[in-house]
Protein backbone atom coordinates (compact mmCIF):
# COMPACT_ATOMS: atom_id res chain seq x y z
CA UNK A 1 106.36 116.79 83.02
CA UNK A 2 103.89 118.19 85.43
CA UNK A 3 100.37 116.87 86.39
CA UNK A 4 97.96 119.13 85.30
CA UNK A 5 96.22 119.32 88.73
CA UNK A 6 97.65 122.72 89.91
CA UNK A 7 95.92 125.79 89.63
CA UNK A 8 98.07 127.04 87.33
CA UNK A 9 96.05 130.58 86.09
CA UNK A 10 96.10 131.93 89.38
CA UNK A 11 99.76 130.69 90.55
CA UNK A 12 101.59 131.44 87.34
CA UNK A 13 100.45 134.87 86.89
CA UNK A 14 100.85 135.61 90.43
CA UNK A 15 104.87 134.54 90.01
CA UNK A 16 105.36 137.83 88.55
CA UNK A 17 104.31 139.42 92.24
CA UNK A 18 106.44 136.80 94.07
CA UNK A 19 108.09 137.89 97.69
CA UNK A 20 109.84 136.85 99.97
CA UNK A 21 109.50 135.95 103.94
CA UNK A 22 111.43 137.15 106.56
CA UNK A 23 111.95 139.23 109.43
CA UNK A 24 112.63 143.26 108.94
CA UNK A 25 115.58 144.40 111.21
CA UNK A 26 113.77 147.88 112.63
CA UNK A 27 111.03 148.13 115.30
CA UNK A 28 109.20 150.61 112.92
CA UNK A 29 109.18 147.59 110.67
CA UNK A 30 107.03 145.32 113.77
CA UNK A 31 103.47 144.74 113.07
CA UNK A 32 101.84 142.40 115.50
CA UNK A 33 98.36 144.11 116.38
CA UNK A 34 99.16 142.78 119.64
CA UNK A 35 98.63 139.10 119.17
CA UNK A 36 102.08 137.71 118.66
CA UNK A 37 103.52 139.22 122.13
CA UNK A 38 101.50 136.81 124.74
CA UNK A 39 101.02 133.23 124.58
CA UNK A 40 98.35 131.80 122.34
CA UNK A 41 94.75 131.08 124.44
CA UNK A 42 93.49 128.78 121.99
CA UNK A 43 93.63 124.73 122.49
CA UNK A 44 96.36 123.72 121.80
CA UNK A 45 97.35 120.65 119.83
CA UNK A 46 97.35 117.34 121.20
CA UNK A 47 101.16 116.10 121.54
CA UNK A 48 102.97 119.34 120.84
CA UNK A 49 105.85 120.55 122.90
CA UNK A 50 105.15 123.55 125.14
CA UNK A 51 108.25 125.18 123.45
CA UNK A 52 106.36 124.59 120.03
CA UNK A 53 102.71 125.54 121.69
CA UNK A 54 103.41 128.50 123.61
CA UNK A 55 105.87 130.38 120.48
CA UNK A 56 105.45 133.65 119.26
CA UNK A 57 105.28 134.67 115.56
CA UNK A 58 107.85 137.76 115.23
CA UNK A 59 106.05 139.93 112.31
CA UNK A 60 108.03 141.84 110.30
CA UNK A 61 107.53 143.69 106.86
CA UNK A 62 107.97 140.87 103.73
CA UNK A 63 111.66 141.01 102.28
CA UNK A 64 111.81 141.25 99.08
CA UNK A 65 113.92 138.76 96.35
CA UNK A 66 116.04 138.62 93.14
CA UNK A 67 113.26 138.18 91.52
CA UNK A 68 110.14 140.38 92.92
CA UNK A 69 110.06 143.16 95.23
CA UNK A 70 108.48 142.71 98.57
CA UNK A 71 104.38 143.37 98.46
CA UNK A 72 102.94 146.89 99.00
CA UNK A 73 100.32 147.42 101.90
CA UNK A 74 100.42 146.22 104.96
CA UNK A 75 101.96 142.69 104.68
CA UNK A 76 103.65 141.09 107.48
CA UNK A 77 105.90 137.98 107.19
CA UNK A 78 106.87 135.51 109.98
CA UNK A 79 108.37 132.15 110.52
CA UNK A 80 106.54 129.44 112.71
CA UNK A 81 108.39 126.27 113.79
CA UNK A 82 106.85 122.72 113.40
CA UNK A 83 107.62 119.03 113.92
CA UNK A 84 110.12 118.07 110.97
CA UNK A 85 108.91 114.70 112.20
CA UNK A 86 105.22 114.57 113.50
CA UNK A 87 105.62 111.52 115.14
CA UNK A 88 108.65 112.50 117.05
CA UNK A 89 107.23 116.18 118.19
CA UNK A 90 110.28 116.40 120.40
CA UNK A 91 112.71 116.34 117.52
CA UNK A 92 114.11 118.45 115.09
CA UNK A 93 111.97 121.37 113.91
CA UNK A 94 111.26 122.99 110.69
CA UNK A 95 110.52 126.57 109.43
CA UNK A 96 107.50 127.07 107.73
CA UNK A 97 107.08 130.85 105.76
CA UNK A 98 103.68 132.35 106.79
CA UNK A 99 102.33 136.01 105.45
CA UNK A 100 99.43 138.13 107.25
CA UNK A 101 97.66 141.18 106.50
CA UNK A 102 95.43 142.26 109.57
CA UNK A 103 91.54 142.68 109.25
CA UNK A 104 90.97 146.05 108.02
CA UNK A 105 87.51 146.12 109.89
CA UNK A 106 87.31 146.30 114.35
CA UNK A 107 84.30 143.29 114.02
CA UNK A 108 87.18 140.66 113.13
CA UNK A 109 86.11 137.43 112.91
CA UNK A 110 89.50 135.81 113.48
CA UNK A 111 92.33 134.11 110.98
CA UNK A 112 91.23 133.14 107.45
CA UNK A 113 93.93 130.34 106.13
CA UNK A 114 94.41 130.32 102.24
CA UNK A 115 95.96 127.30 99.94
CA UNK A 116 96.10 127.76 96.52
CA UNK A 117 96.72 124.27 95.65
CA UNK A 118 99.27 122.15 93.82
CA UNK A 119 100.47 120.73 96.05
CA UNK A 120 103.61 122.86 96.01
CA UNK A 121 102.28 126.38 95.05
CA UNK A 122 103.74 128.99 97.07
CA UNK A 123 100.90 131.14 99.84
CA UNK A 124 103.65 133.61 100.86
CA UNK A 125 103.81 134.51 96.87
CA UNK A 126 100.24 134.14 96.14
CA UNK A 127 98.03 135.89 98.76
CA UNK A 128 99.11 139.17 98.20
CA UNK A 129 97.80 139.16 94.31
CA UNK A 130 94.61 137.32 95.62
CA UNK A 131 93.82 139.91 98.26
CA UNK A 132 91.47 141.91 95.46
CA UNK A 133 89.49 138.76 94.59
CA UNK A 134 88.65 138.28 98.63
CA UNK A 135 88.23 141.77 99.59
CA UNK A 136 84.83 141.16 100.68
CA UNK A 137 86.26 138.64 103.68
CA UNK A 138 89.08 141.18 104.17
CA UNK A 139 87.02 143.82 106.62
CA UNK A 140 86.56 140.77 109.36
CA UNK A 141 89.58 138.53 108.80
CA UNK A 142 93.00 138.28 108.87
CA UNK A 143 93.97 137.14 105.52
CA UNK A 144 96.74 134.39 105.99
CA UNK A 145 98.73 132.30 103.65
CA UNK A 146 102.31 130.06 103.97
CA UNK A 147 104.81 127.77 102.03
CA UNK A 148 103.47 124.38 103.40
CA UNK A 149 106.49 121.96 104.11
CA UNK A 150 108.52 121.53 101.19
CA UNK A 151 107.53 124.71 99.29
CA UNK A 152 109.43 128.03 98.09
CA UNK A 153 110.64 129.52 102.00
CA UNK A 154 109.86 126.49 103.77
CA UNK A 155 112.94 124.44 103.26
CA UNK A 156 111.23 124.05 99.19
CA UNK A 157 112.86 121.22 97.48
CA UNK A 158 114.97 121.83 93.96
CA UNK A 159 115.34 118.35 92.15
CA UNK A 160 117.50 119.79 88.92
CA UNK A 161 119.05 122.07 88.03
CA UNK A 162 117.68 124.96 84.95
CA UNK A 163 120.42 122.82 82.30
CA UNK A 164 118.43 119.87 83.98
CA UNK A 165 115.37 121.16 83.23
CA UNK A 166 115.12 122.58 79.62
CA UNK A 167 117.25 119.19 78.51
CA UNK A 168 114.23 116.90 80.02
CA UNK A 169 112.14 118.99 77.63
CA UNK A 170 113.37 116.50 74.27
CA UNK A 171 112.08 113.81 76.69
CA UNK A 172 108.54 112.18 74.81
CA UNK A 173 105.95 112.23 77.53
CA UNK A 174 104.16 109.72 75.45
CA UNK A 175 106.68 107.33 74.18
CA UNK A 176 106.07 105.54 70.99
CA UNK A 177 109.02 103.14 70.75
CA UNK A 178 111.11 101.74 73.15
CA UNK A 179 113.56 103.63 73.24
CA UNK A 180 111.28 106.95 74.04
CA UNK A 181 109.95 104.92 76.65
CA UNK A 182 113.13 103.75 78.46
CA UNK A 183 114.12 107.45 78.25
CA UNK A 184 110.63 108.50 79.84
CA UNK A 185 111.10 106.28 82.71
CA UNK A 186 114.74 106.84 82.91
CA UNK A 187 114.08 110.77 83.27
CA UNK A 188 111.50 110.12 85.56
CA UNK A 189 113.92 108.17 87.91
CA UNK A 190 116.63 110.66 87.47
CA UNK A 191 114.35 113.36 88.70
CA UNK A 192 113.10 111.41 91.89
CA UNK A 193 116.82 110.80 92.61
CA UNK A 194 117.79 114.83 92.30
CA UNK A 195 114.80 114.72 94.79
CA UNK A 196 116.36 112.49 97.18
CA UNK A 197 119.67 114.41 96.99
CA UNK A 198 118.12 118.22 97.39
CA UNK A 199 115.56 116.93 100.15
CA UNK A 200 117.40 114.56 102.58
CA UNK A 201 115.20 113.48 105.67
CA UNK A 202 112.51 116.35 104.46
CA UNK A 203 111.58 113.63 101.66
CA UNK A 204 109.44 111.45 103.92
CA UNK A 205 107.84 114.25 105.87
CA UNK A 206 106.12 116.61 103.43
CA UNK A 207 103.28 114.92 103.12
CA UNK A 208 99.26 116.18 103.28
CA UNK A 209 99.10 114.57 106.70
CA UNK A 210 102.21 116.36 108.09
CA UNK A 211 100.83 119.91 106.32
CA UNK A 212 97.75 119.22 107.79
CA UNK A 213 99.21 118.83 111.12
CA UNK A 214 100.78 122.03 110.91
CA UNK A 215 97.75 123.96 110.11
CA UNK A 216 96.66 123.12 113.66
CA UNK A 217 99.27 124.19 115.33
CA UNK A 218 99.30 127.59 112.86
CA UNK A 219 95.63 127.74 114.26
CA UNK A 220 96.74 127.85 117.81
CA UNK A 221 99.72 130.03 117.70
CA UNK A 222 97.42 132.57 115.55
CA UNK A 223 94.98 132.52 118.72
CA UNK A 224 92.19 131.14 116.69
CA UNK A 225 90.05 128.48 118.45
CA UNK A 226 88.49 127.35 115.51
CA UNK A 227 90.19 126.67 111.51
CA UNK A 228 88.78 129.42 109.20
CA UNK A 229 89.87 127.72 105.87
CA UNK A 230 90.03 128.55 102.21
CA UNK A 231 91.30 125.91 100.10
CA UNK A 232 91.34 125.34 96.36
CA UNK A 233 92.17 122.64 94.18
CA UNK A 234 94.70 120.37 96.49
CA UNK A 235 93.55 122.89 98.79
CA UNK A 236 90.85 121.18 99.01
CA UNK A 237 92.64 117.62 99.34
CA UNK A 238 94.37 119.36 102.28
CA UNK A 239 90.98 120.85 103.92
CA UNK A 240 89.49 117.32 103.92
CA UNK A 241 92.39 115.51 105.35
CA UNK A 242 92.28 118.60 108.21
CA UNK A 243 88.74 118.19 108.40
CA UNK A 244 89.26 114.43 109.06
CA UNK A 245 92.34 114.91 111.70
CA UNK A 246 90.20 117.45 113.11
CA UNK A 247 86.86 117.63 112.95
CA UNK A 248 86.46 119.60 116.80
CA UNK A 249 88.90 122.67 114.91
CA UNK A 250 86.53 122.77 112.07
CA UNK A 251 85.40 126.66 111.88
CA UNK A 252 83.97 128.09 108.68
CA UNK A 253 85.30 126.22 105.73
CA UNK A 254 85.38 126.68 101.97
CA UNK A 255 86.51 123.86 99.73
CA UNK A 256 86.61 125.41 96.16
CA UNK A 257 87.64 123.70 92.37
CA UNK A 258 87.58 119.96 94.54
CA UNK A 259 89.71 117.15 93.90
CA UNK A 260 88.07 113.63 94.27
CA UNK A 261 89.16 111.98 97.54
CA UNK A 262 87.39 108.79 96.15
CA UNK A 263 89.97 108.62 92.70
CA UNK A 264 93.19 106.66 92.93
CA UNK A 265 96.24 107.05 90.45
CA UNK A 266 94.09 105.83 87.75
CA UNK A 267 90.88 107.67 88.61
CA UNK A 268 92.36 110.52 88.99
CA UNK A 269 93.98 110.74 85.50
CA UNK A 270 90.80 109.83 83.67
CA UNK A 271 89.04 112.75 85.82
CA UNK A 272 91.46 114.84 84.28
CA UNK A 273 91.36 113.57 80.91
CA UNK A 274 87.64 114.16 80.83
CA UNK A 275 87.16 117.43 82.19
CA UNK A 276 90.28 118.85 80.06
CA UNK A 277 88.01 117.51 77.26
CA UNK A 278 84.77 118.57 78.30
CA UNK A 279 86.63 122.17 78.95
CA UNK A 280 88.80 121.90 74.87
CA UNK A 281 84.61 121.02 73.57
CA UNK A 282 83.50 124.24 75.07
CA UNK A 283 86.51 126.12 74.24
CA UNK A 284 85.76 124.64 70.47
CA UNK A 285 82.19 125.50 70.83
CA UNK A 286 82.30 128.83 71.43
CA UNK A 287 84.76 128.89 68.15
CA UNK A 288 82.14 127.49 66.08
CA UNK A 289 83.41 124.46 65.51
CA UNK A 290 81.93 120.99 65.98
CA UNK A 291 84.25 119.13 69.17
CA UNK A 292 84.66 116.25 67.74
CA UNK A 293 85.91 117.56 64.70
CA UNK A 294 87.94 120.17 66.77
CA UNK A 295 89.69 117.59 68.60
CA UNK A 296 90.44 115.34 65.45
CA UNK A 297 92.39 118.66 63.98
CA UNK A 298 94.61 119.69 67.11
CA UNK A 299 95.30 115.92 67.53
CA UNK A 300 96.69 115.62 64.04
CA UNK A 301 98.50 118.60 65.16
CA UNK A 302 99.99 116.97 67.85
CA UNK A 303 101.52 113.78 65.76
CA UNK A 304 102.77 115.86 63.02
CA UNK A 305 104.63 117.63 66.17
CA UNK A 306 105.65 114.23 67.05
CA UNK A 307 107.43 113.28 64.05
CA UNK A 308 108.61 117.30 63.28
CA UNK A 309 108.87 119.68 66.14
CA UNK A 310 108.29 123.19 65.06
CA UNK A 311 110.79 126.12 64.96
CA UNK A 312 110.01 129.03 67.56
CA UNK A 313 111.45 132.13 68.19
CA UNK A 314 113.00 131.36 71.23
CA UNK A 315 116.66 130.34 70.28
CA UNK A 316 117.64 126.79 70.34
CA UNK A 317 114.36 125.61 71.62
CA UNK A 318 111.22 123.62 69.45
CA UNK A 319 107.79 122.80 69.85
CA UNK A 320 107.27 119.27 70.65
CA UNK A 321 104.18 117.52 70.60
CA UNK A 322 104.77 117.58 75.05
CA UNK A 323 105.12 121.12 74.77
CA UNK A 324 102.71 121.80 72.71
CA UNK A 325 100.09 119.69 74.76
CA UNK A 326 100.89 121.51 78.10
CA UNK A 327 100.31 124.83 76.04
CA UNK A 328 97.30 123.80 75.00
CA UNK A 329 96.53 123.00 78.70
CA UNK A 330 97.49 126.33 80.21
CA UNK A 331 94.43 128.64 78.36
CA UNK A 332 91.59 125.72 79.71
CA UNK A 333 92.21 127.18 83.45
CA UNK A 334 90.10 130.29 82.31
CA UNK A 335 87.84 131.34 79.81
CA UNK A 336 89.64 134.86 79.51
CA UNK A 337 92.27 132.53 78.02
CA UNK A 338 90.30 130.94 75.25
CA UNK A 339 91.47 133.97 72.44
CA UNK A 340 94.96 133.42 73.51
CA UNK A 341 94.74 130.07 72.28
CA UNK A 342 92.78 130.20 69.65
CA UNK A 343 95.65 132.78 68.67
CA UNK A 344 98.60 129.74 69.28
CA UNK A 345 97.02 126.76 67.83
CA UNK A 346 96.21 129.35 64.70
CA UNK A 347 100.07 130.24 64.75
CA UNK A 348 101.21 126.43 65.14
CA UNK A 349 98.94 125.37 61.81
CA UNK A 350 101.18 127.95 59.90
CA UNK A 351 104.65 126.63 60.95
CA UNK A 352 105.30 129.00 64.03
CA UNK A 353 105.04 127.01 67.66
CA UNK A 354 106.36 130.44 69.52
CA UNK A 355 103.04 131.45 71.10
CA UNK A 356 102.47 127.90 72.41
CA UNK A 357 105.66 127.57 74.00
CA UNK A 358 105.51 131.20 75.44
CA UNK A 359 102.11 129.35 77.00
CA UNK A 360 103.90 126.23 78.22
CA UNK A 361 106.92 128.52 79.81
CA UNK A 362 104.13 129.94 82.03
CA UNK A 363 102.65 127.08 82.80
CA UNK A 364 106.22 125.68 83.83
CA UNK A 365 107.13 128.71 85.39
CA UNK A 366 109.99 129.10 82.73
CA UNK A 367 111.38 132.76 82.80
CA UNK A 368 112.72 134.42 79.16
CA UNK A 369 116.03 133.69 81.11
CA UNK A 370 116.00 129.89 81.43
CA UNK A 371 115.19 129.93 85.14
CA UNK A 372 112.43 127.89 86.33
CA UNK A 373 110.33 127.74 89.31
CA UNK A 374 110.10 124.99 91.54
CA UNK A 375 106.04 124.32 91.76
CA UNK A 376 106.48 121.43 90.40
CA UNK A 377 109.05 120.07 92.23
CA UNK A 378 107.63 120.10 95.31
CA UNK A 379 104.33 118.94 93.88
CA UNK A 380 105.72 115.83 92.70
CA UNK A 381 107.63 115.46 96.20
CA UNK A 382 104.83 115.73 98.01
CA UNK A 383 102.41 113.79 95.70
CA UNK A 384 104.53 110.70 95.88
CA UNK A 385 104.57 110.57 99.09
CA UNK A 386 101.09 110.78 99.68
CA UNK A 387 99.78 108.50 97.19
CA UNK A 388 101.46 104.60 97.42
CA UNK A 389 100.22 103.47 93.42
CA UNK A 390 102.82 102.98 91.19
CA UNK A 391 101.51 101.91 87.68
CA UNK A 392 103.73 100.32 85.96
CA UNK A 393 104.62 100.87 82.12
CA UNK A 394 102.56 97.93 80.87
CA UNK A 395 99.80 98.48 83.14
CA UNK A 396 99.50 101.79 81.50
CA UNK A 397 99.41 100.30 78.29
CA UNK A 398 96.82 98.31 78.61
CA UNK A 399 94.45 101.03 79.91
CA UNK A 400 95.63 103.88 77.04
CA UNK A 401 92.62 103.03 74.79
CA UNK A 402 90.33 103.76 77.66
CA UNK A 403 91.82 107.24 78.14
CA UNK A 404 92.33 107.73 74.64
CA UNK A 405 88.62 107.41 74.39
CA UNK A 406 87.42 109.83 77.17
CA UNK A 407 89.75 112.10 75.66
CA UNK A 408 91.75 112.16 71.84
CA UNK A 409 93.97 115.10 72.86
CA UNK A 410 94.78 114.72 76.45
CA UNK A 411 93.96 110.62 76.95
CA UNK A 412 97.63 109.69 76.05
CA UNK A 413 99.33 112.09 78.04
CA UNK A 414 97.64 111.68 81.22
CA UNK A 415 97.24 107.81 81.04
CA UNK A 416 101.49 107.53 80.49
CA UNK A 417 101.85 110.56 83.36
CA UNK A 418 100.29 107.50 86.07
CA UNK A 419 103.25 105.31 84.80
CA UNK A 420 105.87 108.39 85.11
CA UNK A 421 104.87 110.70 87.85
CA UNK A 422 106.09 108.30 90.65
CA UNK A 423 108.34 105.67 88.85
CA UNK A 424 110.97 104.38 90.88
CA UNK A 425 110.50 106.85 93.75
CA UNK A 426 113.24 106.67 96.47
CA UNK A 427 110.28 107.11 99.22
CA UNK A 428 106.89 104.76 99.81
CA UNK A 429 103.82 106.16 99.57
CA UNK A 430 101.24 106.57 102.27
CA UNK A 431 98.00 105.79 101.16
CA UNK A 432 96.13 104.59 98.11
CA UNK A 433 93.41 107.86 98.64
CA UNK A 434 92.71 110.53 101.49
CA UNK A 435 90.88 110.06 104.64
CA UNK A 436 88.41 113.08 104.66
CA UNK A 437 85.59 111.68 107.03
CA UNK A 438 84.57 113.96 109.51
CA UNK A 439 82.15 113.31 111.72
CA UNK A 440 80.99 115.69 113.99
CA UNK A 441 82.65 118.73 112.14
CA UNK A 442 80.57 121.94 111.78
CA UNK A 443 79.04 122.51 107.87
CA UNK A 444 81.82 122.53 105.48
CA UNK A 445 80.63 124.25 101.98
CA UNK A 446 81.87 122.71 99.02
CA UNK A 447 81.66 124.99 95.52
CA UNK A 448 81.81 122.67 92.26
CA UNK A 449 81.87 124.18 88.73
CA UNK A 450 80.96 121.97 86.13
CA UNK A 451 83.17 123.40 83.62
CA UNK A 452 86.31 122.91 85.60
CA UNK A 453 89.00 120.89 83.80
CA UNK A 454 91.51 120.16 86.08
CA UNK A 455 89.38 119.26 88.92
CA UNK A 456 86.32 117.85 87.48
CA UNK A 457 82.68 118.61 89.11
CA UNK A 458 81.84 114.96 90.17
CA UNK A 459 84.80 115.15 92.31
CA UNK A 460 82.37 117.94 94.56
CA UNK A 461 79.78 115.66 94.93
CA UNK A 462 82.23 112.90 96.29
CA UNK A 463 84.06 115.39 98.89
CA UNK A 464 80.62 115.84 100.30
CA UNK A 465 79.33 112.62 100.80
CA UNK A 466 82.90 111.34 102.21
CA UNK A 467 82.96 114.31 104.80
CA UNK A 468 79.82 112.68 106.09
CA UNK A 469 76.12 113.62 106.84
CA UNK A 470 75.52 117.34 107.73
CA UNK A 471 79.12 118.07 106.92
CA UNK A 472 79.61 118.95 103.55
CA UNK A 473 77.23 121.13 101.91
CA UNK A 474 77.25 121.28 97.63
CA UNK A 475 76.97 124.63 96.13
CA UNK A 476 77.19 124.31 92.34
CA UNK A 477 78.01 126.94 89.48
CA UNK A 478 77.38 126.01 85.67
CA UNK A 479 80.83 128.00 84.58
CA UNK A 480 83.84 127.64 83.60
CA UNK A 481 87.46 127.39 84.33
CA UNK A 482 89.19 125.76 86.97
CA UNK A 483 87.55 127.37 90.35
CA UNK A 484 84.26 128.82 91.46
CA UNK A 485 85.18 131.63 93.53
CA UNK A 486 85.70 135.41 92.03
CA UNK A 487 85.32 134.10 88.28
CA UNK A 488 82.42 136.50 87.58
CA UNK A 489 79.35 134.48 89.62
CA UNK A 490 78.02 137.03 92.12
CA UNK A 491 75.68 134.21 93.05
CA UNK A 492 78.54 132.02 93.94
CA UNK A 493 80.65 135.10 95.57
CA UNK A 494 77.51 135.89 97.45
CA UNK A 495 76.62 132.44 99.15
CA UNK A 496 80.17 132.36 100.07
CA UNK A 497 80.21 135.73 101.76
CA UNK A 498 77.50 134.86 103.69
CA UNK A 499 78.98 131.42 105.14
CA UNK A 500 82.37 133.59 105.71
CA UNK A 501 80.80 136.14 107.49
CA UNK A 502 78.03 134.99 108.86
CA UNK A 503 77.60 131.97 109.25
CA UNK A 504 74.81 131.59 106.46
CA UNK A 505 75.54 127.81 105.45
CA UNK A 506 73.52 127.78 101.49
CA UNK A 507 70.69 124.78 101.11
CA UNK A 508 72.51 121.64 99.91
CA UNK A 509 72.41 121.63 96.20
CA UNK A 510 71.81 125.58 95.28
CA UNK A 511 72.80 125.87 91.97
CA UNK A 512 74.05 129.45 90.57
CA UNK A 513 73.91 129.37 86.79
């Protein structure tokens, strides 16, 4: 089971260029550009030890792994220390995986800071494969990137095992008896007690607050007076919550695909449900075939799946109808993966559920191996600690109509995932939503697509009213797929450019169509 909030296209293809962080063990491998050898100048953080404050990041060339060589070019991997515990500064530290690759231009700007979203994708993994979208910011920034708390290199948390993993798969993420349902629940337990084990005293200090915190003092150690920020998807979460912590830091800040800062539990599911159906009626659109009637046909799919998982090529393994609807999921991140769906769903309707499963092993980070990746792991780590709603299973109940109307093929799913996701968590949760309000903070430009289906548009709208008056600033692009950014809008790519590098901050409400 994995909430459908990550920004999956980017992050799963990107897998296949993962590397690793460390230090290299030759001077020739060094790469510092002669900012990592003298203290930082910039303010420091409030509260943070000297020790902490006044460290150096040793760059070295990216190691590579078992499963990925290291990145080509002139990547440089480092480790900076943090508060494990941000209210006890003084305490025990933690590592955190950060990856650099220097301006290429002498007008540099300063340090732009990346996250891909999740929570719990990996920035150390990602940036390099991004670097081509953002080659434009490249000349007059440092692009920058890390493994917040929690994630891949930075002490990332592994709740079960592989065996763990592909057994959970039989497990019906929308029960129809009892017994599915005590098994749902029970899984869901199990998993936040592997958790628990893998994670120790990490468990209650991963959260968006403590990642936040670090970004601050990544700011200062990088020498950067101000936060130049890129976020996307949680990303965006994350840039808020920064935003709101502090709003003085606040440089030149994109928030791109945004989640809703206004949505609890509930809210957020039924956002998701109805912009993975508004995404599955364009998808069926541009197919030729009516939505409604669309929808009707790959939910009858699904229940036959229910009652008779289909055979695949993949030995041992069947379609079920969970497996099948995460699939399904996967291709709505981008347009470019509309044919390879169509392709699947054609495949299932004849008996054969391989290409959908090949779809949901990417999604799930699921190698031809058995191994999986950990994304969503530490999503669900750091999720549950954030957010302090815990549906129960009849509360859930009671509302399934409701998402079963906003959506027929994902309304089910989601509606059980708010009873699941967080069920019987070892850890409390913080908050009931984000604090993003931040007064006084220079423009912050938030990019909404209105074909986005895991972070729907309305949740741009929201971002920038809760970031306050003559903060955030709505740029708007009638597309699709889950992002704004470098998915073929030059007037979206250009407005951004122009904020990044100079400063240009767009007229509230431009629209690029």
């Amino acid at each position: 089971m994995a909430r459908l909030v990550r920004w999956t296209a980017l992050t799963a293809a990107a897998a296949l260029l993962t590397a690793g962080c460390g230090g290299g063990s030759s001077d020739e491998d060094k790469d510092d550009g002669g900012r990592s050898s003298a203290a930082p100048s910039a303010a420091a953080p409030s509260g943070v030890p000297e020790e902490l404050a006044s460290q150096t990041l040793d760059w070295a060339r990216c190691k590579g792994t078992a499963d990925a060589p290291a990145p080509d070019g002139d990547w440089r991997c480092a480790t900076l220390k943090a508060p494990l515990d941000w209210s006890d500064p003084d305490g025990e530290t933690i590592d955190l995986a950060l990856i650099r690759s220097r301006a290429s231009g002498d007008d540099r700007i300063g340090s732009l800071l990346f996250n891909f979203g999740g929570p719990g994708g990996s920035g150390v993994s990602t940036m390099p494969s991004y670097a081509d979208t953002v080659s434009s910011l490249h000349e007059r920034y440092d692009l920058v990137s890390w493994d917040p708390r929690g994630v891949a290199a930075s002490e990332g948390v592994r709740c079960r095992t592989d065996e763990a993993s592909e057994a959970a798969e039989s497990v019906d993420s929308t029960p129809d008896t009892p017994a599915e349902e005590q098994a749902y629940l029970k899984d869901a337990a199990d998993f936040g007690k592997g958790c628990q084990k893998a994670a120790g005293k990490l468990m209650e200090h991963v959260s968006t607050t403590d990642t936040a915190r670090d970004m601050d003092l990544m700011r200062h150690v990088l020498g950067d007076e101000k936060m130049h920020y890129f976020g996307i998807s949680y990303g965006t979460e994350l840039g808020g919550v920064y935003a709101h912590l502090f709003p003085q830091h606040v440089g030149r800040v994109i928030l791109d695909a945004v989640v809703d800062p206004g949505a609890d539990t509930m809210g957020h599911a039924e956002n998701q449900a109805r912009g993975f159906q508004r995404a599955l009626d364009d998808y069926l659109k541009s197919t030729g075939q009516e939505p409604a009637e669309g929808s009707r046909k790959i939910a009858d799919l699904l229940e036959r799946l229910d009652a008779e998982p289909l055979p695949t090529s993949s030995p041992g393994r069947k379609l079920t109808q969970t497996l099948a609807l995460t699939g399904i999921v996967l291709p709505l991140y981008s347009e470019s993966g509309w044919p390879s769906l169509t392709s699947a769903l054609e495949a299932a309707e004849e008996g054969d559920g391989s290409e959908l499963l090949a779809l949901t092993d990417g999604y799930n980070e699921r190698d031809p191996s058995g191994r999986y990746g950990t994304t969503t792991h530490s999503q669900r780590v750091i999720s549950c600690l954030d957010d302090k709603q815990r549906p129960t299973a009849e509360e859930t109940k009671k509302l399934l109509p409701r998402f079963e109307k906003v959506s027929p093929v994902f309304g089910a799913f989601l509606g059980w995932d708010t009873a699941g996701w967080c069920h019987d968590w070892p850890v409390a949760g913080q908050h009931e939503t984000p604090e993003v309000s931040a007064p006084g903070a220079a423009p912050i430009l938030v990019v909404g697509n209105t074909g986005d289906p895991a972070t729907p548009y309305e949740g741009a709208r929201r971002m920038a009213d809760e970031l306050g008056k003559d903060v955030g600033v709505v740029l708007t692009w009638k597309g699709e797929g889950h992002g704004a950014y470098g998915s073929g809008s030059d007037c979206v790519d250009s407005a951004v450019d122009a904020y990044l590098l100079k400063g240009t901050v767009p007229k509230d409400g431009k629209v690029c169509s």
